[in-house]
Every structure is written in structure tokens, then in C-alpha cells.
PDB file of N, CA and C in Angstrom:
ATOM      1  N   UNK A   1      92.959 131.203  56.242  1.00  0.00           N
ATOM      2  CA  UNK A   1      93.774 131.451  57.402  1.00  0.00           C
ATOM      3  C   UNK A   1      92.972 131.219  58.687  1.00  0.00           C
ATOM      4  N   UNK A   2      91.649 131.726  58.674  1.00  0.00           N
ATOM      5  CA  UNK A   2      90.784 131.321  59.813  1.00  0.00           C
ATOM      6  C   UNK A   2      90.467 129.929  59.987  1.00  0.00           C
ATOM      7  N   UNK A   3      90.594 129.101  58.875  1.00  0.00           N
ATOM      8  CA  UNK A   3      90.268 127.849  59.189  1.00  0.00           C
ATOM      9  C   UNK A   3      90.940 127.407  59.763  1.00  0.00           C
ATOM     10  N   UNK A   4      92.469 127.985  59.498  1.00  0.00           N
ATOM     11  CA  UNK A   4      93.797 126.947  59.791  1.00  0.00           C
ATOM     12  C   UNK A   4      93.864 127.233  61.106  1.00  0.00           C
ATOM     13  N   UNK A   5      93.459 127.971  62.108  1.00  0.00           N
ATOM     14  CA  UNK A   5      93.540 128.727  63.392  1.00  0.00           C
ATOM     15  C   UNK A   5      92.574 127.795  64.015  1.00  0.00           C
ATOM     16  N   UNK A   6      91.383 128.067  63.509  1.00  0.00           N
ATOM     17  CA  UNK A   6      89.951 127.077  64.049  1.00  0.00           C
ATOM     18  C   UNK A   6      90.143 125.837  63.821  1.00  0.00           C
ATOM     19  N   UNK A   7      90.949 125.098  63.270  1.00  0.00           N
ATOM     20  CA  UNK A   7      91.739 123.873  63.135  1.00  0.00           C
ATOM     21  C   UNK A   7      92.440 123.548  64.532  1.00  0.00           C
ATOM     22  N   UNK A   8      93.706 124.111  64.395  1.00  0.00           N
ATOM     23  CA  UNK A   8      94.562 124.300  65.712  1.00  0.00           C
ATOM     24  C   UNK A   8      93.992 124.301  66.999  1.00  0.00           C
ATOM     25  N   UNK A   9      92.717 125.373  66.770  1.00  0.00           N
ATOM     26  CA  UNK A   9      92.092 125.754  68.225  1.00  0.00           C
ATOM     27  C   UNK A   9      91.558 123.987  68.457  1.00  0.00           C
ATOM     28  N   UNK A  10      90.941 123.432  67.900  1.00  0.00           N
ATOM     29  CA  UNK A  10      90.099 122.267  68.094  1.00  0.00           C
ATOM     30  C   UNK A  10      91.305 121.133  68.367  1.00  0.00           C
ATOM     31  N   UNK A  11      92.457 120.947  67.293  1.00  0.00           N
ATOM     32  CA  UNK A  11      93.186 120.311  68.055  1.00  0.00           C
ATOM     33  C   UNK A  11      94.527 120.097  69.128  1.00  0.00           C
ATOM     34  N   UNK A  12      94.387 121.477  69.801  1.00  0.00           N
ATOM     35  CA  UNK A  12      94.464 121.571  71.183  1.00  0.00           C
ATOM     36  C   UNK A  12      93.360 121.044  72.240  1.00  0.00           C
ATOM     37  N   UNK A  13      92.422 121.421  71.902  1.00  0.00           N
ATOM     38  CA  UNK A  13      91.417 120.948  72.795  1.00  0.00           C
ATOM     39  C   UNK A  13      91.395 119.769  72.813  1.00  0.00           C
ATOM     40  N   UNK A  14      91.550 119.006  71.835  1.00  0.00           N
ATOM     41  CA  UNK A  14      91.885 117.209  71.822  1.00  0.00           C
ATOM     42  C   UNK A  14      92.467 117.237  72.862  1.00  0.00           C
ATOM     43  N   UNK A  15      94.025 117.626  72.469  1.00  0.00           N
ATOM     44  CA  UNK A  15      94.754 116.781  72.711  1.00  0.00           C
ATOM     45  C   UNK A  15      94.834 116.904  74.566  1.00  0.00           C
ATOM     46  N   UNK A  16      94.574 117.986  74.858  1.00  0.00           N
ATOM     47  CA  UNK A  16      94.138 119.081  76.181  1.00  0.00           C
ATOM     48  C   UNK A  16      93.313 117.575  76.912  1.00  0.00           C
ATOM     49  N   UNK A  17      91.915 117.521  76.200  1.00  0.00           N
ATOM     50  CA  UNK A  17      91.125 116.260  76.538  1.00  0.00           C
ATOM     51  C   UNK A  17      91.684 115.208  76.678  1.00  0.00           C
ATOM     52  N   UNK A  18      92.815 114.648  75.900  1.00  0.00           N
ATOM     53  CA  UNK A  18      92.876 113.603  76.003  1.00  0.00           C
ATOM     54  C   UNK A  18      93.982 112.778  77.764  1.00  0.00           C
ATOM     55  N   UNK A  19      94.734 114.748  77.373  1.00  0.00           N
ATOM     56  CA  UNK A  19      95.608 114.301  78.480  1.00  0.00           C
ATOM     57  C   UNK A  19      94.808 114.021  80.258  1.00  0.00           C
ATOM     58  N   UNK A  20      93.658 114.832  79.988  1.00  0.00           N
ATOM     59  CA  UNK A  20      92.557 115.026  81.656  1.00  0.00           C
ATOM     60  C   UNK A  20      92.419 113.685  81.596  1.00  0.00           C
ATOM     61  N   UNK A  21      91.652 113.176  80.135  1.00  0.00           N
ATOM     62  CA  UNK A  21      91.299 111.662  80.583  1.00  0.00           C
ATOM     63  C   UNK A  21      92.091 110.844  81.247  1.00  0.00           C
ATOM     64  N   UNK A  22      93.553 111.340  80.323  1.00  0.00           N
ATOM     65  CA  UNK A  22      94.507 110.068  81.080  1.00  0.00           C
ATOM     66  C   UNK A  22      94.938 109.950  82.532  1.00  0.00           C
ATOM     67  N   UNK A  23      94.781 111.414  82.958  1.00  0.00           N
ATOM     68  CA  UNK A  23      95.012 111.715  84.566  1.00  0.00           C
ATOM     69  C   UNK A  23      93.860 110.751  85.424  1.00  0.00           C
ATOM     70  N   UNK A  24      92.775 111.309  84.992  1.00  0.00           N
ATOM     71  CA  UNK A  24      91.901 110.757  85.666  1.00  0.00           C
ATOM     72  C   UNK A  24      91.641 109.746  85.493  1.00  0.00           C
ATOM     73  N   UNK A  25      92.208 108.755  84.648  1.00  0.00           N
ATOM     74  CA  UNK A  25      92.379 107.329  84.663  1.00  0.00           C
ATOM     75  C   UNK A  25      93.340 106.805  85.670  1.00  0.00           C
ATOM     76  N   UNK A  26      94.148 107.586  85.750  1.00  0.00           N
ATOM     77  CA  UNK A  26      95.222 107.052  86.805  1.00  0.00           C
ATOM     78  C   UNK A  26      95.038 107.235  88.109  1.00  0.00           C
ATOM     79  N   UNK A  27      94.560 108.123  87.826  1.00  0.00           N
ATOM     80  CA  UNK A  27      94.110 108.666  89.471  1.00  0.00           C
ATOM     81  C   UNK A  27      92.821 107.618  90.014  1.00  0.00           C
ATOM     82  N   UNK A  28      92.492 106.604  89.340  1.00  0.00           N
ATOM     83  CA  UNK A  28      91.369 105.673  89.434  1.00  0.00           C
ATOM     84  C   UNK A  28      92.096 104.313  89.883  1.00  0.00           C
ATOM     85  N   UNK A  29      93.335 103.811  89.494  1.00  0.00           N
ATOM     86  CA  UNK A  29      94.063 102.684  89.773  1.00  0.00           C
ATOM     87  C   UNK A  29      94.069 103.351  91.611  1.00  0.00           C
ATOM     88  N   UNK A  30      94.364 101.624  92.261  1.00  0.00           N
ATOM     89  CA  UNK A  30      94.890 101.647  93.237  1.00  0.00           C
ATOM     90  C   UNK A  30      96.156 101.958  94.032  1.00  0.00           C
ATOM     91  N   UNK A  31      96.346 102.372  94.779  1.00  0.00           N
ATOM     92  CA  UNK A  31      98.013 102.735  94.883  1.00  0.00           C
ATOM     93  C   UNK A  31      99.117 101.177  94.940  1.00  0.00           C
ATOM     94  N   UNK A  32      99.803 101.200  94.417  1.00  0.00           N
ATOM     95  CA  UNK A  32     100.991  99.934  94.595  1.00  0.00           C
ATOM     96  C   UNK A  32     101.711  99.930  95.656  1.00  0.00           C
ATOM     97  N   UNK A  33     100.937  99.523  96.589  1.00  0.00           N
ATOM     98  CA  UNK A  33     101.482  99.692  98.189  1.00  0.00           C
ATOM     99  C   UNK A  33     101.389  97.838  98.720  1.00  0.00           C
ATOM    100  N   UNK A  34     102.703  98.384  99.039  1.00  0.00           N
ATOM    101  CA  UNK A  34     102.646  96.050 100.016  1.00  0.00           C
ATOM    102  C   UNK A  34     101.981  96.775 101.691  1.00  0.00           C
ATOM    103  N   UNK A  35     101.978  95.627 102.207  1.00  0.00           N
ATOM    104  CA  UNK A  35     100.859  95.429 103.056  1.00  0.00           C
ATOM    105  C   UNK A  35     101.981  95.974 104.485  1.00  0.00           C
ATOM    106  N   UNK A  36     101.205  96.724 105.060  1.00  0.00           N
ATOM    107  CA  UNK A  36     102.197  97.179 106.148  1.00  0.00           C
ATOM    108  C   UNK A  36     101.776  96.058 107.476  1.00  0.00           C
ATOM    109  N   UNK A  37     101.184  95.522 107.233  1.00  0.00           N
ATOM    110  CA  UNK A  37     101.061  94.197 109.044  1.00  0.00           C
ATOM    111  C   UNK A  37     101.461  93.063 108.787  1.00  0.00           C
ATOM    112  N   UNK A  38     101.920  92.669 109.545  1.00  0.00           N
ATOM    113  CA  UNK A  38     102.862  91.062 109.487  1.00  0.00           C
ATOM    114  C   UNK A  38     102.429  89.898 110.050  1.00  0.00           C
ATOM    115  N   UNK A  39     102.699  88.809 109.466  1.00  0.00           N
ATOM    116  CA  UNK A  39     101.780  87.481 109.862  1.00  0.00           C
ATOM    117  C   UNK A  39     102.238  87.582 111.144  1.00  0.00           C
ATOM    118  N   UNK A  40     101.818  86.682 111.995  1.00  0.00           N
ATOM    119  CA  UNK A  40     101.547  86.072 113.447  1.00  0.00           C
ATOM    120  C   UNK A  40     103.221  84.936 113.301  1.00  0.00           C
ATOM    121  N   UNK A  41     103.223  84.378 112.422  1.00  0.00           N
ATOM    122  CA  UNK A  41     104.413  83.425 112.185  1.00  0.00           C
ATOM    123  C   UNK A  41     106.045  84.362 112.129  1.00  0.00           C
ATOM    124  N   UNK A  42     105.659  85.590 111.897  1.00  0.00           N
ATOM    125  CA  UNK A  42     106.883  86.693 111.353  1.00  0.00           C
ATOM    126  C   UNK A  42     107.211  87.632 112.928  1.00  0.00           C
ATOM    127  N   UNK A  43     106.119  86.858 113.907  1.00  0.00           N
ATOM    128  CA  UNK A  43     106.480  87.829 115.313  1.00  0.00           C
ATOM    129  C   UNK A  43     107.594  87.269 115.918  1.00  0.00           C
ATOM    130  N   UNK A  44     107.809  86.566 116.035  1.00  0.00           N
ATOM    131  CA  UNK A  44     109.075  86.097 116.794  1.00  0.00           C
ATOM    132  C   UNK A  44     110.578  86.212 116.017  1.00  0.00           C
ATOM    133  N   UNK A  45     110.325  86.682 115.135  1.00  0.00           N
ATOM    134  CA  UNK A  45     111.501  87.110 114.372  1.00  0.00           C
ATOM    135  C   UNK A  45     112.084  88.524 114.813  1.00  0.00           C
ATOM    136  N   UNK A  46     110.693  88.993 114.317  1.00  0.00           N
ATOM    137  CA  UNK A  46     110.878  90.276 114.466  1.00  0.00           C
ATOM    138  C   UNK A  46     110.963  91.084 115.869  1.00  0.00           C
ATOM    139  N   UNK A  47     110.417  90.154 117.061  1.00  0.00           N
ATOM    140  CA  UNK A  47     110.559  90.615 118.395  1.00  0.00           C
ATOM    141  C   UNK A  47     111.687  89.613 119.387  1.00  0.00           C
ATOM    142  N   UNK A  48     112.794  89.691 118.519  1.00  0.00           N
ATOM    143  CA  UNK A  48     113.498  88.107 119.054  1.00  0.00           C
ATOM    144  C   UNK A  48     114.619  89.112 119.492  1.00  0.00           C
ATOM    145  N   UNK A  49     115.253  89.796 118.286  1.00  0.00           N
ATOM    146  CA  UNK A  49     116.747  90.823 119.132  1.00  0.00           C
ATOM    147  C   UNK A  49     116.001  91.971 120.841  1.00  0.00           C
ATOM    148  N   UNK A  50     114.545  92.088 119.977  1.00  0.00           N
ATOM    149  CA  UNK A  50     114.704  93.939 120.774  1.00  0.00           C
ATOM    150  C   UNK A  50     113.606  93.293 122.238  1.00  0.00           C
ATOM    151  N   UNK A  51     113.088  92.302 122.016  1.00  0.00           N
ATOM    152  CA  UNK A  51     111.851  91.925 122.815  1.00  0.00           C
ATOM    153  C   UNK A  51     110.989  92.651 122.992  1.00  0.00           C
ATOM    154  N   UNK A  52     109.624  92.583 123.625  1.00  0.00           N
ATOM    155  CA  UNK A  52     108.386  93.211 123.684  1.00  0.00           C
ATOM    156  C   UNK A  52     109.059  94.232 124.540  1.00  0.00           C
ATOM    157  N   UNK A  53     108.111  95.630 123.902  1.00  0.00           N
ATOM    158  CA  UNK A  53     108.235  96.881 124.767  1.00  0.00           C
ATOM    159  C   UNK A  53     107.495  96.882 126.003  1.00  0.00           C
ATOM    160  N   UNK A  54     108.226  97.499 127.121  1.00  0.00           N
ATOM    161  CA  UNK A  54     107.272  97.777 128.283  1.00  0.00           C
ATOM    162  C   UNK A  54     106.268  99.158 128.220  1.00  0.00           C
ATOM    163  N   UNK A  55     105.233  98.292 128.565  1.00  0.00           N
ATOM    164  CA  UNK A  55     104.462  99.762 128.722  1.00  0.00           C
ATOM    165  C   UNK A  55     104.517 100.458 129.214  1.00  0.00           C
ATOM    166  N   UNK A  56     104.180 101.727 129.135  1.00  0.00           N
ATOM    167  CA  UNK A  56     105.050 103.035 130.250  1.00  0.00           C
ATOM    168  C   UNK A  56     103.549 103.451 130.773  1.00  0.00           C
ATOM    169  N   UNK A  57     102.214 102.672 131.101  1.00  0.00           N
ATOM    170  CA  UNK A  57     101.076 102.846 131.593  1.00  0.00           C
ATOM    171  C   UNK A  57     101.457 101.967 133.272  1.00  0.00           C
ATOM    172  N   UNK A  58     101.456 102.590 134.203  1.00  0.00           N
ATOM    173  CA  UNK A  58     101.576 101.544 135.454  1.00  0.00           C
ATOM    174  C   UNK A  58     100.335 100.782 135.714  1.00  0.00           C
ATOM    175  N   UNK A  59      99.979  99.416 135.732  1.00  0.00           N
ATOM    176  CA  UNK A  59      98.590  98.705 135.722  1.00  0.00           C
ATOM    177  C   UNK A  59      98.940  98.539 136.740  1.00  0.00           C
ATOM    178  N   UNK A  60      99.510  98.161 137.311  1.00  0.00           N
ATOM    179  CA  UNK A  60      99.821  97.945 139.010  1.00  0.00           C
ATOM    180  C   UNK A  60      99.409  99.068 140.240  1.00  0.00           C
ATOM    181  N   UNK A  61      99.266 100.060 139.733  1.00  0.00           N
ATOM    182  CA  UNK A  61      99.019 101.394 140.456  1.00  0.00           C
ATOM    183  C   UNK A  61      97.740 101.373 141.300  1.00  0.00           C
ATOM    184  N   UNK A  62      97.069 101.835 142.532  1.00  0.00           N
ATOM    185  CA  UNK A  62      95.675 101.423 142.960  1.00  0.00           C
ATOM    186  C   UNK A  62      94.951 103.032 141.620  1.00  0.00           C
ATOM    187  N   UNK A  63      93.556 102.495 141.734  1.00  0.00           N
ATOM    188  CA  UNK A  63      92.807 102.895 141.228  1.00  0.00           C
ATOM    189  C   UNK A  63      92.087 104.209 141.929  1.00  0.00           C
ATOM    190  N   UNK A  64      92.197 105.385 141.617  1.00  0.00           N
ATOM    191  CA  UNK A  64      91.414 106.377 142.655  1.00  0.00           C
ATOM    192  C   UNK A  64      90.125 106.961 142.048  1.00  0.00           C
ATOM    193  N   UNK A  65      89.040 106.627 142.870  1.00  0.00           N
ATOM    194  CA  UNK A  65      87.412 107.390 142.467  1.00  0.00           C
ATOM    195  C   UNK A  65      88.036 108.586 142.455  1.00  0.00           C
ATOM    196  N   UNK A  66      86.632 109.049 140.865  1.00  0.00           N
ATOM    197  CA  UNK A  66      86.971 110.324 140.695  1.00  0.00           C
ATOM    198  C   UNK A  66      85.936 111.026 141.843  1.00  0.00           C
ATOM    199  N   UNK A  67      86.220 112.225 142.245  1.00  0.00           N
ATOM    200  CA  UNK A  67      85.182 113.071 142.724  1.00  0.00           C
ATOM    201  C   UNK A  67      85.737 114.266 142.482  1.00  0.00           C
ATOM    202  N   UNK A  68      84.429 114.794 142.315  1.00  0.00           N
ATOM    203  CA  UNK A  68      84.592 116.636 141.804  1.00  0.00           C
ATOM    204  C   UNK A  68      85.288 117.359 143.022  1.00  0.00           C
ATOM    205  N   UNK A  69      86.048 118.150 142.569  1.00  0.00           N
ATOM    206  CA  UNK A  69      86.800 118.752 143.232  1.00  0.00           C
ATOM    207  C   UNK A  69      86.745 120.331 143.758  1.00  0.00           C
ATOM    208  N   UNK A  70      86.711 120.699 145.186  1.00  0.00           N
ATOM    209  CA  UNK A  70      86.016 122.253 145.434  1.00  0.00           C
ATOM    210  C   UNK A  70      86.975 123.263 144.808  1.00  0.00           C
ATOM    211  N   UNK A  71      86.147 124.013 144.424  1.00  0.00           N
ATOM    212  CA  UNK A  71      86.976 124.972 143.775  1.00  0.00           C
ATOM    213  C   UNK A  71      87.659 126.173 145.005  1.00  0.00           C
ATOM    214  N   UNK A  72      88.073 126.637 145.481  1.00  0.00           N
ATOM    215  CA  UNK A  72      88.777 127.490 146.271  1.00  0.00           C
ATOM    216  C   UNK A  72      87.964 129.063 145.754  1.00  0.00           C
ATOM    217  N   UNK A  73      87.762 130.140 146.026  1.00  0.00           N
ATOM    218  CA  UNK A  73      88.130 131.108 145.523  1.00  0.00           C
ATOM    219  C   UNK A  73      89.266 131.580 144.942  1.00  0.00           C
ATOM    220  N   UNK A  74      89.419 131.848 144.038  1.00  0.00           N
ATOM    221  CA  UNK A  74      90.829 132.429 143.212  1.00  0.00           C
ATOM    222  C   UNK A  74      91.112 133.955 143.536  1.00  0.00           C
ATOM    223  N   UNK A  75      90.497 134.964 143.902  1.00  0.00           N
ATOM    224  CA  UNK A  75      90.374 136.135 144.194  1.00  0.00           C
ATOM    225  C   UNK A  75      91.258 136.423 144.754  1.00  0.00           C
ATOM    226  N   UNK A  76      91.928 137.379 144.218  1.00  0.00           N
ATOM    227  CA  UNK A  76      93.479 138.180 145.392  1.00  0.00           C
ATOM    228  C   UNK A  76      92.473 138.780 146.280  1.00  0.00           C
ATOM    229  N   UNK A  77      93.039 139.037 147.205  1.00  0.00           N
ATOM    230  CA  UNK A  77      91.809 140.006 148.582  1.00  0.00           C
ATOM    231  C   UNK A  77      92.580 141.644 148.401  1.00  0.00           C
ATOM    232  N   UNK A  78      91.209 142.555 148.638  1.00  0.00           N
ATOM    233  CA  UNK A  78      91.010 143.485 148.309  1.00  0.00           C
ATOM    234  C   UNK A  78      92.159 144.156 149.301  1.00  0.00           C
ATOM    235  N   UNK A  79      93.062 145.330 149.142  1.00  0.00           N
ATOM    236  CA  UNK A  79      93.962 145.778 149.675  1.00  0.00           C
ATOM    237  C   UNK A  79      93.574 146.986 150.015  1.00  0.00           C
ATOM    238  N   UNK A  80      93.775 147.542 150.831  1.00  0.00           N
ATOM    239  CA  UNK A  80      93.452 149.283 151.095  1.00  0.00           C
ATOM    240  C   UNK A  80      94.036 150.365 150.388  1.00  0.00           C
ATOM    241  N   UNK A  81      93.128 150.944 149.631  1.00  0.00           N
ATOM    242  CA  UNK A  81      93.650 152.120 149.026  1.00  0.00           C
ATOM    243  C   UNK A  81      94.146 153.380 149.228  1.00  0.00           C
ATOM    244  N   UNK A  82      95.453 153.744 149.239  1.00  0.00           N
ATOM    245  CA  UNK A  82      96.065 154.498 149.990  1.00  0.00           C
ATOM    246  C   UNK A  82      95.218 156.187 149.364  1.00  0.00           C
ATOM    247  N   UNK A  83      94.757 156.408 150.368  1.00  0.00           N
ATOM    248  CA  UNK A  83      94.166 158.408 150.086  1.00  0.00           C
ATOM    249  C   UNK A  83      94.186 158.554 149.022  1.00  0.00           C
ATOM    250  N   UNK A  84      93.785 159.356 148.243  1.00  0.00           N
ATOM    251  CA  UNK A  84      93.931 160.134 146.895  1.00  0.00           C
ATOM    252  C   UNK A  84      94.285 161.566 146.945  1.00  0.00           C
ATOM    253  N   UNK A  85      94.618 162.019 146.554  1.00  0.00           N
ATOM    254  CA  UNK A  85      94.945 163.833 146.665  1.00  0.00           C
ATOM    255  C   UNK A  85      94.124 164.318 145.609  1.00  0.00           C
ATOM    256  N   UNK A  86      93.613 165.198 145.684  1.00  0.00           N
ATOM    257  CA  UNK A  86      93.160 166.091 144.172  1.00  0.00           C
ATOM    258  C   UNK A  86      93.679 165.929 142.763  1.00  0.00           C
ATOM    259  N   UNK A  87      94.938 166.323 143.258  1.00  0.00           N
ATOM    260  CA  UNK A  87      96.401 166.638 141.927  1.00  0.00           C
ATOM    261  C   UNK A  87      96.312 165.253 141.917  1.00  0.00           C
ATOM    262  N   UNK A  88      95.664 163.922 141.844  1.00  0.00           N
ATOM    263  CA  UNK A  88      96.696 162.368 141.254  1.00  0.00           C
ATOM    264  C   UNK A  88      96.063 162.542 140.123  1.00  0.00           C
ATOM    265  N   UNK A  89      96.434 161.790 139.151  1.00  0.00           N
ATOM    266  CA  UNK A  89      95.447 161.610 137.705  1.00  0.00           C
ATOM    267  C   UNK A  89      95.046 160.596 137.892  1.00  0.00           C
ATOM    268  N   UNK A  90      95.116 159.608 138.787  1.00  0.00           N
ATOM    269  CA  UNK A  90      94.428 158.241 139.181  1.00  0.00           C
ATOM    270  C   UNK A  90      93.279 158.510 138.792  1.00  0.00           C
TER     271      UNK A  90
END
């Protein structure tokens, strides 16, 4: 009865093995993918209904030097604090 168990146990483990191998065989092929860029001969087809997009960059625009810019103080200005009384819990 133990053999027949220690039998079983071993051929699970086969078959266990055999299936990893096959994964990882596949997982080794290349993917079956067609080529996503298009000849130079296929542009005018394809840009013939919609025509070339405009760029939404203005090149025409003048050019402005950068220079660092002063920083301001950000600080609210200090307000006067109205008295305190004894009794505030302030």
C-alpha cells in the first residue's frame, strides 16, 4: 500500500514537472505581434482623408530669456493683538 502511494507521489511530481517545463517553454517564444510602423510608401494613404495634424506647440511665438525670478516675501504682516484679560484661556 505504501508503495502504491510512493508511486503516485512520484508520478505527480512528473507530471507537475512536466507541465513548468512546458510553461516555461512558452514563455521563451516570441510574442506573435505584426509590426506597429508603416512604410514611408503607406503615408499618403493613410494621411490623405484626415491630413497632417497641427501642432498645438506655437513656433512662431518670440522666445523669452529665462531669468530667476525675486521672490516677494509671502508673510501676512503681523496684526495687533487685542489685550488679554486674566479669565481668556488664550
Amino acid at each position: 500500500m505504501e508503495t502504491l502511494l510512493i508511486l503516485a507521489a512520484v508520478a505527480a511530481c512528473a507530471v507537475a514537472g512536466t507541465v513548468v517545463l512546458r510553461l516555461l517553454a512558452r514563455g521563451r517564444r516570441e510574442p506573435l505581434r505584426l509590426d506597429s510602423e508603416h512604410d514611408a510608401a503607406d503615408e499618403a494613404l493613410l494621411l490623405a482623408e484626415i491630413g497632417p495634424t497641427a501642432s498645438p506647440i506655437d513656433r512662431s511665438g518670440a522666445v523669452l530669456d529665462l531669468e530667476p525670478i525675486r521672490a516677494e516675501s509671502r508673510e501676512a504682516p503681523r496684526l495687533a493683538r487685542p489685550d488679554r484679560t486674566e479669565g481668556d484661556p488664550r
